[in-house]
Protein backbone atom coordinates (compact mmCIF):
# COMPACT_ATOMS: atom_id res chain seq x y z
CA UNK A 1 -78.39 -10.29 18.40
CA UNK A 2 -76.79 -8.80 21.83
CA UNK A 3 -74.69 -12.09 22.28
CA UNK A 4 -73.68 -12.47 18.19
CA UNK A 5 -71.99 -9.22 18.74
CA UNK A 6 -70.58 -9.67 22.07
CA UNK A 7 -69.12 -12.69 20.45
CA UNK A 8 -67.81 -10.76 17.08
CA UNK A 9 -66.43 -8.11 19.09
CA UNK A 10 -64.43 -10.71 21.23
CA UNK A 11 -63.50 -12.53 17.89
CA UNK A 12 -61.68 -8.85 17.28
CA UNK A 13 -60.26 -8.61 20.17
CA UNK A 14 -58.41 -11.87 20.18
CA UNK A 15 -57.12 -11.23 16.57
CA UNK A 16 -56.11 -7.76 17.26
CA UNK A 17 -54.16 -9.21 20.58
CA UNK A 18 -52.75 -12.27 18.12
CA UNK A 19 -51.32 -9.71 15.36
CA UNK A 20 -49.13 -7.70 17.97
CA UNK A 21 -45.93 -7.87 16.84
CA UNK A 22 -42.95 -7.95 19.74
CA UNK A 23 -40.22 -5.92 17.33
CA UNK A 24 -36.85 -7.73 17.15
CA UNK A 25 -34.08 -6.56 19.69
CA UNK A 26 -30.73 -5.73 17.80
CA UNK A 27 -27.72 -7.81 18.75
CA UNK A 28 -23.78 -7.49 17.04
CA UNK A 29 -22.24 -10.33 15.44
CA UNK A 30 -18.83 -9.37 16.12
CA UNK A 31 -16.23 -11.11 14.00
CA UNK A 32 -12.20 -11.41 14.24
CA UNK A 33 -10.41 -9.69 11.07
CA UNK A 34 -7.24 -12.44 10.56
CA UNK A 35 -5.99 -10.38 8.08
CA UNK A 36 -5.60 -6.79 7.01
CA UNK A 37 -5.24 -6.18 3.14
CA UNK A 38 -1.36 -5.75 3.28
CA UNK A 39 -1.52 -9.47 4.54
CA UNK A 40 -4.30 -10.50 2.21
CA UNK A 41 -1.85 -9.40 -0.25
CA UNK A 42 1.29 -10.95 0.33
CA UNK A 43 -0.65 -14.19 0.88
CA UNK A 44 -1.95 -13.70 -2.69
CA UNK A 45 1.84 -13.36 -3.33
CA UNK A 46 2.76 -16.35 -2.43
CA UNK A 47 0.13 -18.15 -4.39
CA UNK A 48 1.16 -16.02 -7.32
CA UNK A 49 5.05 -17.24 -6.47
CA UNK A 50 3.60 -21.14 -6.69
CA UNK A 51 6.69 -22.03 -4.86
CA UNK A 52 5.50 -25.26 -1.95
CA UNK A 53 8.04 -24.74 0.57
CA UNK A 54 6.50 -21.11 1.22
CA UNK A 55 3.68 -22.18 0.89
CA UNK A 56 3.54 -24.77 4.12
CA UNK A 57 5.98 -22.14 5.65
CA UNK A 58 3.04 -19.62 5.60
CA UNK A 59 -0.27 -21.85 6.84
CA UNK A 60 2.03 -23.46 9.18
CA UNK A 61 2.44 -19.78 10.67
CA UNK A 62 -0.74 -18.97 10.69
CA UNK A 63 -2.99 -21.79 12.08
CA UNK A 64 -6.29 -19.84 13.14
CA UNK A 65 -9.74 -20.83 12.39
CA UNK A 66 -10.14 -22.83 9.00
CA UNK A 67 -7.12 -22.54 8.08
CA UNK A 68 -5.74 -25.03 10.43
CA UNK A 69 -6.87 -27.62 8.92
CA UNK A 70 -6.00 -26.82 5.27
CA UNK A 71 -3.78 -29.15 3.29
CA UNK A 72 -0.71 -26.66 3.17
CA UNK A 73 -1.41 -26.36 7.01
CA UNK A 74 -1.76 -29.87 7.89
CA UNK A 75 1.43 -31.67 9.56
CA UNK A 76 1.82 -35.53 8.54
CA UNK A 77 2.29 -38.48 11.14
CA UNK A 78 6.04 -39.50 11.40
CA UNK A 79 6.87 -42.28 9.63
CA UNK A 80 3.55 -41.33 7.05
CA UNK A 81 4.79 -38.39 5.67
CA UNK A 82 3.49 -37.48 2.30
CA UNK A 83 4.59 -35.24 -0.74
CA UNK A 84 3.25 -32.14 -0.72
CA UNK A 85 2.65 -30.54 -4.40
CA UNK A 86 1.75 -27.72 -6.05
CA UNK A 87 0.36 -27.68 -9.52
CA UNK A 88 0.97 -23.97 -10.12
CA UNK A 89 -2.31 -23.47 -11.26
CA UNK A 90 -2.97 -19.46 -9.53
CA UNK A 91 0.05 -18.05 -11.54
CA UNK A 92 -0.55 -19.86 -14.56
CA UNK A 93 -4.24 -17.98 -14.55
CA UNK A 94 -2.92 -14.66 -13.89
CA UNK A 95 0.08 -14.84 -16.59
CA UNK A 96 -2.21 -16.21 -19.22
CA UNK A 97 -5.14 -13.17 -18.40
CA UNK A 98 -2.39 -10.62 -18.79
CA UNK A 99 -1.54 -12.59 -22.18
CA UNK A 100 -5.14 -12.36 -23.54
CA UNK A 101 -5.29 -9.43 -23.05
CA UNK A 102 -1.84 -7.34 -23.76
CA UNK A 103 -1.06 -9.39 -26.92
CA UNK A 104 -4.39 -7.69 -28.76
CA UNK A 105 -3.42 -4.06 -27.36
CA UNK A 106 -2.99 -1.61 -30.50
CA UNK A 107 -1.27 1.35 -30.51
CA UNK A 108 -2.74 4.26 -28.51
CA UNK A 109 -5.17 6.84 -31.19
CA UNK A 110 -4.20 10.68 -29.52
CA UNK A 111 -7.47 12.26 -31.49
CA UNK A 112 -6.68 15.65 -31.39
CA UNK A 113 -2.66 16.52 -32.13
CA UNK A 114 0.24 14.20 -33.66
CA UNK A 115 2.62 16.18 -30.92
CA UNK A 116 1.06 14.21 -28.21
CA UNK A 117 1.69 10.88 -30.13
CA UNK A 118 4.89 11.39 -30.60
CA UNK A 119 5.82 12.81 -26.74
CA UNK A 120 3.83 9.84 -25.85
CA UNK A 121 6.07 7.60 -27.84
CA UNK A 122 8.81 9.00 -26.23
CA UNK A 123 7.54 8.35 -22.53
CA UNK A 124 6.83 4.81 -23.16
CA UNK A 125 9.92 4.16 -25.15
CA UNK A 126 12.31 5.92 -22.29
CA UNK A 127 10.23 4.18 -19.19
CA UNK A 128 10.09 0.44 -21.68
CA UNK A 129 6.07 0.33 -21.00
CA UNK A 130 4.97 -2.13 -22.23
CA UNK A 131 6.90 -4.27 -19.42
CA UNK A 132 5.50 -1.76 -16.64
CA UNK A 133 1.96 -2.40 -17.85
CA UNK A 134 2.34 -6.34 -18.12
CA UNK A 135 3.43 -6.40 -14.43
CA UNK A 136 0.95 -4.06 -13.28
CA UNK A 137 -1.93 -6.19 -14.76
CA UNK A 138 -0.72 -9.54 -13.45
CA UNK A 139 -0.29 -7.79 -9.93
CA UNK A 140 -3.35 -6.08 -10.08
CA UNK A 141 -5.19 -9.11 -11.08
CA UNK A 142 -3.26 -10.90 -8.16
CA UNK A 143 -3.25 -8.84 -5.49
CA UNK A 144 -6.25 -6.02 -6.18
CA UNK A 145 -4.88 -2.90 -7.40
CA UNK A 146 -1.91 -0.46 -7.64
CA UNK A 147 -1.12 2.76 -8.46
CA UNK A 148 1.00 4.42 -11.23
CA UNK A 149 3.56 7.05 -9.75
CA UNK A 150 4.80 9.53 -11.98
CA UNK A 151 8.39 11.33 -10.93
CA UNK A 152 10.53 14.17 -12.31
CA UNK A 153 14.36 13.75 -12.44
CA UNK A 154 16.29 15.57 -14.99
CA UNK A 155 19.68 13.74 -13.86
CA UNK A 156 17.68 10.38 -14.97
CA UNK A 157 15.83 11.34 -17.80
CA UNK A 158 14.45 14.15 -19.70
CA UNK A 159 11.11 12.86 -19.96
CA UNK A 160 8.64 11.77 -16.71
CA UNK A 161 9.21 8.62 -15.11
CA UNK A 162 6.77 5.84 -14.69
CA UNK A 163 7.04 3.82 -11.42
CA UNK A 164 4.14 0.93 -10.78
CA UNK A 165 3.56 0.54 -7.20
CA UNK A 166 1.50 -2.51 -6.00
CA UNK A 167 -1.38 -2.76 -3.75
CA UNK A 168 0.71 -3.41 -0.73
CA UNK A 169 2.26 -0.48 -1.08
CA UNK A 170 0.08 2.29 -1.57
CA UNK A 171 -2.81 3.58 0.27
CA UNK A 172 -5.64 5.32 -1.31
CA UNK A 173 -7.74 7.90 0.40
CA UNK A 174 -10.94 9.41 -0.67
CA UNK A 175 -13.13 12.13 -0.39
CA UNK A 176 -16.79 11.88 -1.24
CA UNK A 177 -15.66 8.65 -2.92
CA UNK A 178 -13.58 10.56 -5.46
CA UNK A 179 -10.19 10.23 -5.36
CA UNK A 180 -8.31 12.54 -3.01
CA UNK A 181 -4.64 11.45 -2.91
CA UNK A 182 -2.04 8.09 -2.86
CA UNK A 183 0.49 7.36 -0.57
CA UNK A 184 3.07 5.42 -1.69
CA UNK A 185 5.50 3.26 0.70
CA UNK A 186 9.20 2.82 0.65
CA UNK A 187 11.03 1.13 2.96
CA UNK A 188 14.10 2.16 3.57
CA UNK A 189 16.72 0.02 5.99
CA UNK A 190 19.31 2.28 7.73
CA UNK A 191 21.32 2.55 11.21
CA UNK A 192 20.27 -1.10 11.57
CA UNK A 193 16.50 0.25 11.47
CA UNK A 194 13.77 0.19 9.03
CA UNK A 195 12.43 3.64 8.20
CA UNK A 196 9.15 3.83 5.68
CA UNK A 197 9.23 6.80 3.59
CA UNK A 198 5.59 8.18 2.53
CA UNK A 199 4.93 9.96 -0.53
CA UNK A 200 1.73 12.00 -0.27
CA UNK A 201 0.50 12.34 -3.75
CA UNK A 202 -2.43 15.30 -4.07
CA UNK A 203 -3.72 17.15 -6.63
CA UNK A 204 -1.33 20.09 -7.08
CA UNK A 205 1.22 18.70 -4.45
CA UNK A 206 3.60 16.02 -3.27
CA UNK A 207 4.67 16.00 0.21
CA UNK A 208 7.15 13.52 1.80
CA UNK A 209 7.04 11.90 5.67
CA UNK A 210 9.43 9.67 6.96
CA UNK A 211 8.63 7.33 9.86
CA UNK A 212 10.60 5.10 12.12
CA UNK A 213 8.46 2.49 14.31
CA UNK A 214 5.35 4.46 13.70
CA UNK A 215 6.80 7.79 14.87
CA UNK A 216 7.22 10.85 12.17
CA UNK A 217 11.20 11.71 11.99
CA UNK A 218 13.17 14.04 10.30
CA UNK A 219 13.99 13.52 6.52
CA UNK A 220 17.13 14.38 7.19
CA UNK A 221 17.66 11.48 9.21
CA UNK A 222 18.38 8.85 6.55
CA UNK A 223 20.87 9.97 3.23
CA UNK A 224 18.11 8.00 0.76
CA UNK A 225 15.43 10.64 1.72
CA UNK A 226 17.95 14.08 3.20
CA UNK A 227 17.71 15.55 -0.34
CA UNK A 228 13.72 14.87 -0.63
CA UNK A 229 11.63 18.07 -0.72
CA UNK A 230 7.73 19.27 -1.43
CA UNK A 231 6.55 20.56 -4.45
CA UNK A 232 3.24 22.22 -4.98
CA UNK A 233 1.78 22.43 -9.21
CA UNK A 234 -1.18 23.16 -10.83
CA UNK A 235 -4.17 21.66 -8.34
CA UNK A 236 -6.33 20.43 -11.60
CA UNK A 237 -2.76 17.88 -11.74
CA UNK A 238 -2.51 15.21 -9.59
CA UNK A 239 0.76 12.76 -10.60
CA UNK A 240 -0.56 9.08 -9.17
CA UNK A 241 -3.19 6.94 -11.33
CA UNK A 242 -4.52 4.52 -9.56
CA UNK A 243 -5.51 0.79 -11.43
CA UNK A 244 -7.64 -1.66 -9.90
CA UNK A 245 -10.24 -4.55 -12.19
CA UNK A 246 -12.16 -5.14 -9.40
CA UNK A 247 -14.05 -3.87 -6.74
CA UNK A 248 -13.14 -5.16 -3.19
CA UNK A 249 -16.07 -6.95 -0.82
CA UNK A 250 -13.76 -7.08 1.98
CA UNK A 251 -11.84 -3.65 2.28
CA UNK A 252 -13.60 -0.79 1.68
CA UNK A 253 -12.24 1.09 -1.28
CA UNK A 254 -9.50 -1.08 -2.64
CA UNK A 255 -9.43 -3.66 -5.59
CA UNK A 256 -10.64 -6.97 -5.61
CA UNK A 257 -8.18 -9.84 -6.66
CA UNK A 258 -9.00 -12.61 -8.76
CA UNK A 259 -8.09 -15.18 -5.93
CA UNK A 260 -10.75 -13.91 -4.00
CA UNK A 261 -12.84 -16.95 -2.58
CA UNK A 262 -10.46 -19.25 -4.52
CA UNK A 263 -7.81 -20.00 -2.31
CA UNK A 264 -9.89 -22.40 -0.79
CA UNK A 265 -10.11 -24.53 -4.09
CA UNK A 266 -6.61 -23.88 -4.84
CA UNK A 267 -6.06 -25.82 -1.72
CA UNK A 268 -8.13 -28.76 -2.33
CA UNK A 269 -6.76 -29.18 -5.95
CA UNK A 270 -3.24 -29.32 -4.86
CA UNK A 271 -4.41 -32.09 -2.36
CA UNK A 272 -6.24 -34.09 -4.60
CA UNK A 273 -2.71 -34.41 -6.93
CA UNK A 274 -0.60 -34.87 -4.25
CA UNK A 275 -3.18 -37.51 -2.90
CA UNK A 276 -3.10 -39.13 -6.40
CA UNK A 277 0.67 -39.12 -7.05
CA UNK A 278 0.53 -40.77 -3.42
CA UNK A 279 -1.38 -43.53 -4.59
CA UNK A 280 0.87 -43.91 -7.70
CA UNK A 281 3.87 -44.18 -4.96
CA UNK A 282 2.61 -46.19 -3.06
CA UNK A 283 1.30 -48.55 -5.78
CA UNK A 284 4.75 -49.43 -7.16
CA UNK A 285 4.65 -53.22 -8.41
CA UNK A 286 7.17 -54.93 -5.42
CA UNK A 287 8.42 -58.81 -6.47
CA UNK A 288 8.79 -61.13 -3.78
CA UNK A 289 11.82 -63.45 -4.79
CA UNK A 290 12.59 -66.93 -2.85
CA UNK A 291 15.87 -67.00 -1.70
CA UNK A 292 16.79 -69.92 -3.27
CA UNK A 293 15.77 -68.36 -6.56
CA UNK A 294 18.46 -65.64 -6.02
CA UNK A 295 21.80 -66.05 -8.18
CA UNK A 296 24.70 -66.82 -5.53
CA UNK A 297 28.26 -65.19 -6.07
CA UNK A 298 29.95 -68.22 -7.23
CA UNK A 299 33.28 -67.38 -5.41
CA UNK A 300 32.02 -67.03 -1.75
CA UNK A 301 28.52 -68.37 -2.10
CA UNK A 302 26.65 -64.63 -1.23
CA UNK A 303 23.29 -63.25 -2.89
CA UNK A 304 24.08 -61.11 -5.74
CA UNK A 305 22.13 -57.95 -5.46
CA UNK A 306 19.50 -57.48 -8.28
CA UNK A 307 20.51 -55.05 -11.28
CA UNK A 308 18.36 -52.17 -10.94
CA UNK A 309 18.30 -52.11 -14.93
CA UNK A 310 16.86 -55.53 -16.19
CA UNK A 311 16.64 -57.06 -12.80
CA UNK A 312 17.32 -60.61 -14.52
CA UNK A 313 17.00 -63.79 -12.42
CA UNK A 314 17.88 -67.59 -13.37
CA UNK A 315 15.91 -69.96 -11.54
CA UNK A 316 17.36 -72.63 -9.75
CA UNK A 317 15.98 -76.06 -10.41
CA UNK A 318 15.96 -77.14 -7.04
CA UNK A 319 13.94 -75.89 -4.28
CA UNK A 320 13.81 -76.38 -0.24
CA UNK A 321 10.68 -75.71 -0.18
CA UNK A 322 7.94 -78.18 1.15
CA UNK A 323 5.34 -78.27 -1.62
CA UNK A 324 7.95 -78.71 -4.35
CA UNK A 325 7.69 -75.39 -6.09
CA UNK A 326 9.18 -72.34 -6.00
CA UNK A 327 8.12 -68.96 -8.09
CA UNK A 328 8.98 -65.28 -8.10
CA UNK A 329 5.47 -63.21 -7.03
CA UNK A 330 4.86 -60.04 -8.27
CA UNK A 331 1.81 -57.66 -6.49
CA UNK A 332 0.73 -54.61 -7.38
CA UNK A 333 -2.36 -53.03 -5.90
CA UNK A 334 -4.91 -51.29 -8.04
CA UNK A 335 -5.16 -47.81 -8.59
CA UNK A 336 -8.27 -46.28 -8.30
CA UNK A 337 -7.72 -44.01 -11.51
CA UNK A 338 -11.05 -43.00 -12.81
CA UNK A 339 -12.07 -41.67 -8.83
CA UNK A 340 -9.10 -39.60 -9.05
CA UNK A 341 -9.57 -38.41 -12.16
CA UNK A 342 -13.05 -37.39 -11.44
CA UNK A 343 -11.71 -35.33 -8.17
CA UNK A 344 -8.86 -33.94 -10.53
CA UNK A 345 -11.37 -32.30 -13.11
CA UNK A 346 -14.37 -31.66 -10.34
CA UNK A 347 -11.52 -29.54 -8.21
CA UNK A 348 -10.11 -27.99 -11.31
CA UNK A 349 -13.44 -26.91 -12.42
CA UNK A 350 -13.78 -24.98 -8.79
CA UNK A 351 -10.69 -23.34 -9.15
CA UNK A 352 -11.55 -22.25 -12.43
CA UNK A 353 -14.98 -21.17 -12.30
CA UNK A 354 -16.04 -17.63 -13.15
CA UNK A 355 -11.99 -16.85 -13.89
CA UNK A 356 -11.16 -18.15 -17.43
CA UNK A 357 -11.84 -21.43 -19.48
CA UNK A 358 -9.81 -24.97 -19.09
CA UNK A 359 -9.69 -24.21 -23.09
CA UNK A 360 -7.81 -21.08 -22.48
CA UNK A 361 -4.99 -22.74 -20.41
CA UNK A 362 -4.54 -25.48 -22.79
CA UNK A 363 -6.34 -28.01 -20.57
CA UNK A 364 -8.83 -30.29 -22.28
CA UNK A 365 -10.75 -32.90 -19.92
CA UNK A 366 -13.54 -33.50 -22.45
CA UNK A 367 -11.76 -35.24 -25.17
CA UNK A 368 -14.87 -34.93 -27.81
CA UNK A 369 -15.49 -31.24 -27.85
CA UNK A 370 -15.88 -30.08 -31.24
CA UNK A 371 -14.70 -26.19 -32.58
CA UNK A 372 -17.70 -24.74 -31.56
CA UNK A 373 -18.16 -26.23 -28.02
CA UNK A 374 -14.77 -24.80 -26.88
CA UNK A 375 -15.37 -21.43 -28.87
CA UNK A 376 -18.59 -21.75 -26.07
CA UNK A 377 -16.27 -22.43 -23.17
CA UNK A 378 -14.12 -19.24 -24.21
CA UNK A 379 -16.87 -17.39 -23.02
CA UNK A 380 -16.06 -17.29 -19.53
CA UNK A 381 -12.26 -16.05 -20.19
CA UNK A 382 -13.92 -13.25 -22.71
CA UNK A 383 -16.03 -12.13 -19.30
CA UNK A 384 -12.57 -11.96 -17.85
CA UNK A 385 -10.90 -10.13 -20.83
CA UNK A 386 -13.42 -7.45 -20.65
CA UNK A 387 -13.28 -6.74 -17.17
CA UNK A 388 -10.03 -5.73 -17.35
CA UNK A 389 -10.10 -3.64 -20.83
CA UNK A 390 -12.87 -1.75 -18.95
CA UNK A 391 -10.33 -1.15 -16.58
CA UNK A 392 -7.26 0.00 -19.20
CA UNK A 393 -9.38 1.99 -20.98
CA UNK A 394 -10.48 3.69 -18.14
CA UNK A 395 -7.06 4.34 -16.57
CA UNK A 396 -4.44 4.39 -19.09
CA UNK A 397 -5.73 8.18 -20.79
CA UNK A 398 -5.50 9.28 -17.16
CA UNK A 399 -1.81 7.84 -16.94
CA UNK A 400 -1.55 9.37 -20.75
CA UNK A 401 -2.32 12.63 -19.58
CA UNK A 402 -0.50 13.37 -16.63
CA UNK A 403 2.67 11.80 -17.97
CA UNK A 404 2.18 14.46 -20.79
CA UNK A 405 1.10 17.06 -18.28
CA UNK A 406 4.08 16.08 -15.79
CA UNK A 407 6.39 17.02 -19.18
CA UNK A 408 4.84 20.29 -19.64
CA UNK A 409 5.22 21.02 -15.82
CA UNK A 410 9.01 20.41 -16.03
CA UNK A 411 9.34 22.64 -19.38
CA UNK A 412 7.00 25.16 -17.83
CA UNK A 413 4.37 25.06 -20.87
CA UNK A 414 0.76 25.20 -20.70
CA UNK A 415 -1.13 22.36 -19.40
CA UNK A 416 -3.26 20.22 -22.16
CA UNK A 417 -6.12 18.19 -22.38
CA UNK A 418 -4.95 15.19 -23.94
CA UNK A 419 -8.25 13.12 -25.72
CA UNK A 420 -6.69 9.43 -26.40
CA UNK A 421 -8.52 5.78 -26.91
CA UNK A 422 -6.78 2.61 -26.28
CA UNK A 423 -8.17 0.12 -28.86
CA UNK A 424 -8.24 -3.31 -28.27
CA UNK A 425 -8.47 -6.40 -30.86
CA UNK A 426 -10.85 -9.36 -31.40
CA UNK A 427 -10.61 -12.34 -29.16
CA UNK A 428 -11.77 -16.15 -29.82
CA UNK A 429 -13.63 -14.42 -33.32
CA UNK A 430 -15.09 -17.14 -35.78
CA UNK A 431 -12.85 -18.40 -38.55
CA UNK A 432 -12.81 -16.41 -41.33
CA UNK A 433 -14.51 -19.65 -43.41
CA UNK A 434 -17.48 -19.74 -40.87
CA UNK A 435 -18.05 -15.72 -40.96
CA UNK A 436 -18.12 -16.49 -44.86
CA UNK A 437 -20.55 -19.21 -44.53
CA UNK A 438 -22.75 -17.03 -41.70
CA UNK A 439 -22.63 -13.93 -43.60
CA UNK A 440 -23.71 -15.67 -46.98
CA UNK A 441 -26.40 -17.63 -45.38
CA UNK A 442 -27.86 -14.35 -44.30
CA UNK A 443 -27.37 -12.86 -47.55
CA UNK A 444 -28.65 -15.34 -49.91
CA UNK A 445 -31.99 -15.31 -46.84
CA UNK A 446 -32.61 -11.52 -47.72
CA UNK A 447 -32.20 -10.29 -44.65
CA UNK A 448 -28.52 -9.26 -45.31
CA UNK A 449 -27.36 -5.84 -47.25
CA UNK A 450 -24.48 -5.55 -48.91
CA UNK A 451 -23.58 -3.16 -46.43
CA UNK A 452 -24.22 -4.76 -44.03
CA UNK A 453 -22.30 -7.92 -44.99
CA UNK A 454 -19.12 -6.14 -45.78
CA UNK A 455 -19.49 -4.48 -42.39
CA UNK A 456 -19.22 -7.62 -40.28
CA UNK A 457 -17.45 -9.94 -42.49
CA UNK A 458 -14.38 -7.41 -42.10
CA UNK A 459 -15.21 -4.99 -38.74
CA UNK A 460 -12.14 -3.15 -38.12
CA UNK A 461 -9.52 -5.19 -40.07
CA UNK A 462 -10.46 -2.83 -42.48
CA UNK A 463 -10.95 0.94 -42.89
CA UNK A 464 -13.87 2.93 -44.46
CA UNK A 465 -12.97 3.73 -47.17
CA UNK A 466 -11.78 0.45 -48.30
CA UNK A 467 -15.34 -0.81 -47.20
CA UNK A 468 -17.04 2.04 -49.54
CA UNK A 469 -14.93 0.25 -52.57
CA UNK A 470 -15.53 -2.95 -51.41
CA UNK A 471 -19.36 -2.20 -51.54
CA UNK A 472 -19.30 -0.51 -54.85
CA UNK A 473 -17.07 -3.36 -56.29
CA UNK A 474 -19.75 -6.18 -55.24
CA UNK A 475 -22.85 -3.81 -56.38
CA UNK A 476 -21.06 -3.64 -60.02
CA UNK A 477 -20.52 -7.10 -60.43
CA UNK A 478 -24.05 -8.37 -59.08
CA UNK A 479 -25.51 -5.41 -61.65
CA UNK A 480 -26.89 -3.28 -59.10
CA UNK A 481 -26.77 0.40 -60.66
CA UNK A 482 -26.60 3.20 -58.29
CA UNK A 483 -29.31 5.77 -59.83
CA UNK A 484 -29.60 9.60 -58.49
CA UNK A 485 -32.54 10.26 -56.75
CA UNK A 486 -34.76 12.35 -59.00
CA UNK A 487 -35.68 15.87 -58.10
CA UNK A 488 -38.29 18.28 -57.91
CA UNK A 489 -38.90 21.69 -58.87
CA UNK A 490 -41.38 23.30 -56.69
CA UNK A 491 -41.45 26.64 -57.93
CA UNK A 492 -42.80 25.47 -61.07
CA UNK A 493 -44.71 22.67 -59.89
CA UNK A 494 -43.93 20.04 -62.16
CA UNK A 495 -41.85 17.06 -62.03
CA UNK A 496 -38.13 17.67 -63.64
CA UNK A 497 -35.55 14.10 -63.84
């Protein structure tokens, strides 16, 4: 028994001294930032722009790390040179997303007074809104985010003005992650110098800084900025809304643009089309013509130079040639079409992944998709669609309200609470015909009201009260009788109808 448990106890021992654990020693991975998010921005510019000749003129600027050995940074061997295009496909996403979704906005419902319906009305008619709001969607869709600026000028208008100010213009600080104040950038070129003017928007203030090379001047120094001057307000106020639909993963507190991670695919799609229209070049059917075969000028005896139009020949019936015959060849090499056609939609379907639907865009590469399979694709743009109605309805009452507020500032009347919804209309809905169908299917099942089929064969095309006739309508023609419920009296205990 003595040497069992010598032995058990060393068994211990060796797993105890097997289980120690040497903890892991903490290193840094440090990696090289190419671009800040003013760059990342005017990069997605660019994109947005779709024009090729910036495009090479930017990745040939900027040939660090991958992007060396992109397509739009890649240099072609003299004498192989190769066409370069760009199918546009970035700014057609971002113009059609702003489409979708501004072409089902509905007028704004103010829930408390008509007065700030009308003012409202007023703001957006004088400031044409409708334009500011399409342009700040596409850019903030493009480039991340934005910010609304609202200004007073009496000598310009009587009502506030609405400035949009793009990403890479405006800085947003934060306290506590809550909002704090935006900066807005101007630059302003003067003296054969460039100053920047910022605009400290706060709540309750506006203060103005002018810089030169980095350096705080006077605001005096330029005559754009010598009449600017701070203003202090109500400190519940604060005159700069701020838009963004997504969340940035790269920069801490600014919006995320939809050609995040894309740019990439972008890339490879515009090679694979400029690789294929290569081909197609390249592939042109070439005729090799004996001389003898050529027509002669019949004055001097010279070879007539084909007509690029019908390119007619006559062909000589004699021939130098040592076998006896002479013929006109024509080669053409083949064109592998279906291999670029499968890059073409595999590369599309990258660049369009998790953004909208080839549906959407008018692009069909499945020729036998029925209704219902491309309602299904639509999917992926509705995703889309809501993001950025989350992100309307969240800031446009803001913008609602301190436009309205910034009015009452400049006629020195009491500041308001302004309660507003944005609605927003149905998007890739059902035919009417198949809702019919659906909705009677259900019914004639049991397992359908009336109620409850009025309520989504209609939804908000139609008001309540319309819906209470509608419902009273069908009950009198299917013979359902609407009887009062009977009542009891309980002070005499018995049973009154």
């Amino acid at each position: 028994m003595g040497v069992i448990q010598k032995m058990s106890e060393s068994i211990k021992r060796g797993i105890r001294s097997w289980l120690n654990v040497t903890p892991a020693q903490p290193y840094a991975i440090q990696i090289q930032e190419v671009m800040d998010f003013e760059l990342t921005a005017i990069r997605n510019r660019i994109w947005y722009r779709g024009d090729s000749n910036e495009l090479e003129q930017m990745y040939m600027q900027n040939p660090e790390w991958a992007d060396k050995y992109k397509f739009w940074a890649s240099r072609c061997t003299p004498g192989l040179e190769m066409r370069k295009i760009h199918t546009g496909l970035p700014g057609l996403i971002v113009r059609v997303l702003a489409s979708v979704v501004l072409s089902d906005m509905n007028d704004f419902e103010f829930n408390d007074k008509e007065a700030h319906k009308k003012l409202w009305e007023e703001i957006a008619k004088d400031n044409k809104f409708h334009k500011k709001i399409e342009k700040a969607v596409k850019e903030a869709l493009y480039i991340g985010d934005g910010a609304f600026k609202i200004s007073i000028d009496t000598e310009v208008s009587a009502y506030p003005i609405l400035e949009w100010c793009p990403g890479e213009r405006i800085e947003i600080v934060k306290k506590h992650e809550r909002l704090h104040e935006v900066i807005f950038k101007t630059a302003y070129k003067a003296n054969g110098k460039q100053y920047v003017l910022n605009e400290r928007y706060g709540y309750g203030y506006i203060t103005n800084e002018l810089y030169l090379e980095g350096e705080k001047v006077d605001l005096k120094s330029i005559e754009a900025t010598m009449e600017l001057e701070d203003c202090t307000f109500d400190k519940s106020v604060i005159l700069a809304v701020p838009f963004q639909i997504y969340e940035s993963a790269k920069y801490e507190g600014r919006g995320g643009s939809v050609f995040d991670g894309k740019l990439d695919a972008f890339d490879a799609f515009d090679e694979s089309w400029s690789q294929w229209m290569d081909a197609i070049r390249k592939g042109r059917a070439k005729e090799y013509i004996p001389e003898n075969l050529i027509p002669k000028d019949p004055k001097n005896g010279d070879l007539l130079k084909p007509n690029p139009f019908d390119n007619a020949f006559i062909k000589a019936k004699s021939t130098f040639s040592e076998n006896g015959e002479s013929s006109i060849d024509v080669k053409q090499p083949a064109i592998p079409h279906d291999s670029y056609m499968a890059t073409y939609c595999t590369a599309l379907d990258l660049c369009l992944q998790g953004i909208i639907s080839p549906s959407t865009l008018g692009i069909d590469v499945k020729k036998l998709d029925n209704a219902e399979a491309q309602r299904e694709k639509e999917k992926t743009t509705l995703y889309t669609r809501n993001a950025i109605i989350e992100a309307l309805q969240e800031s446009l009452p803001e913008l609602v309200q301190a436009s309205i507020n910034a009015y009452n500032l400049t006629n020195k009347s009491a500041l308001e609470e302004v309660n507003v919804t944005i609605p927003f209309g149905e998007y890739a809905n059902p035919s009417f015909e198949s809702q019919v169908e659906t909705v009677a299917k259900g019914k004639q099942g049991g397992i359908m009201s009336i109620e409850a089929s009025v309520e989504e064969l209609y939804g908000d095309s139609k008001d309540d009260e319309w819906k209470k006739e509608e419902i009273a309508r069908l009950k009198a023609e299917q013979g359902i009788a609407e009887v009062a419920e009977p009542g009891v009296n309980m002070t005499a205990g018995s049973f009154n109808v």
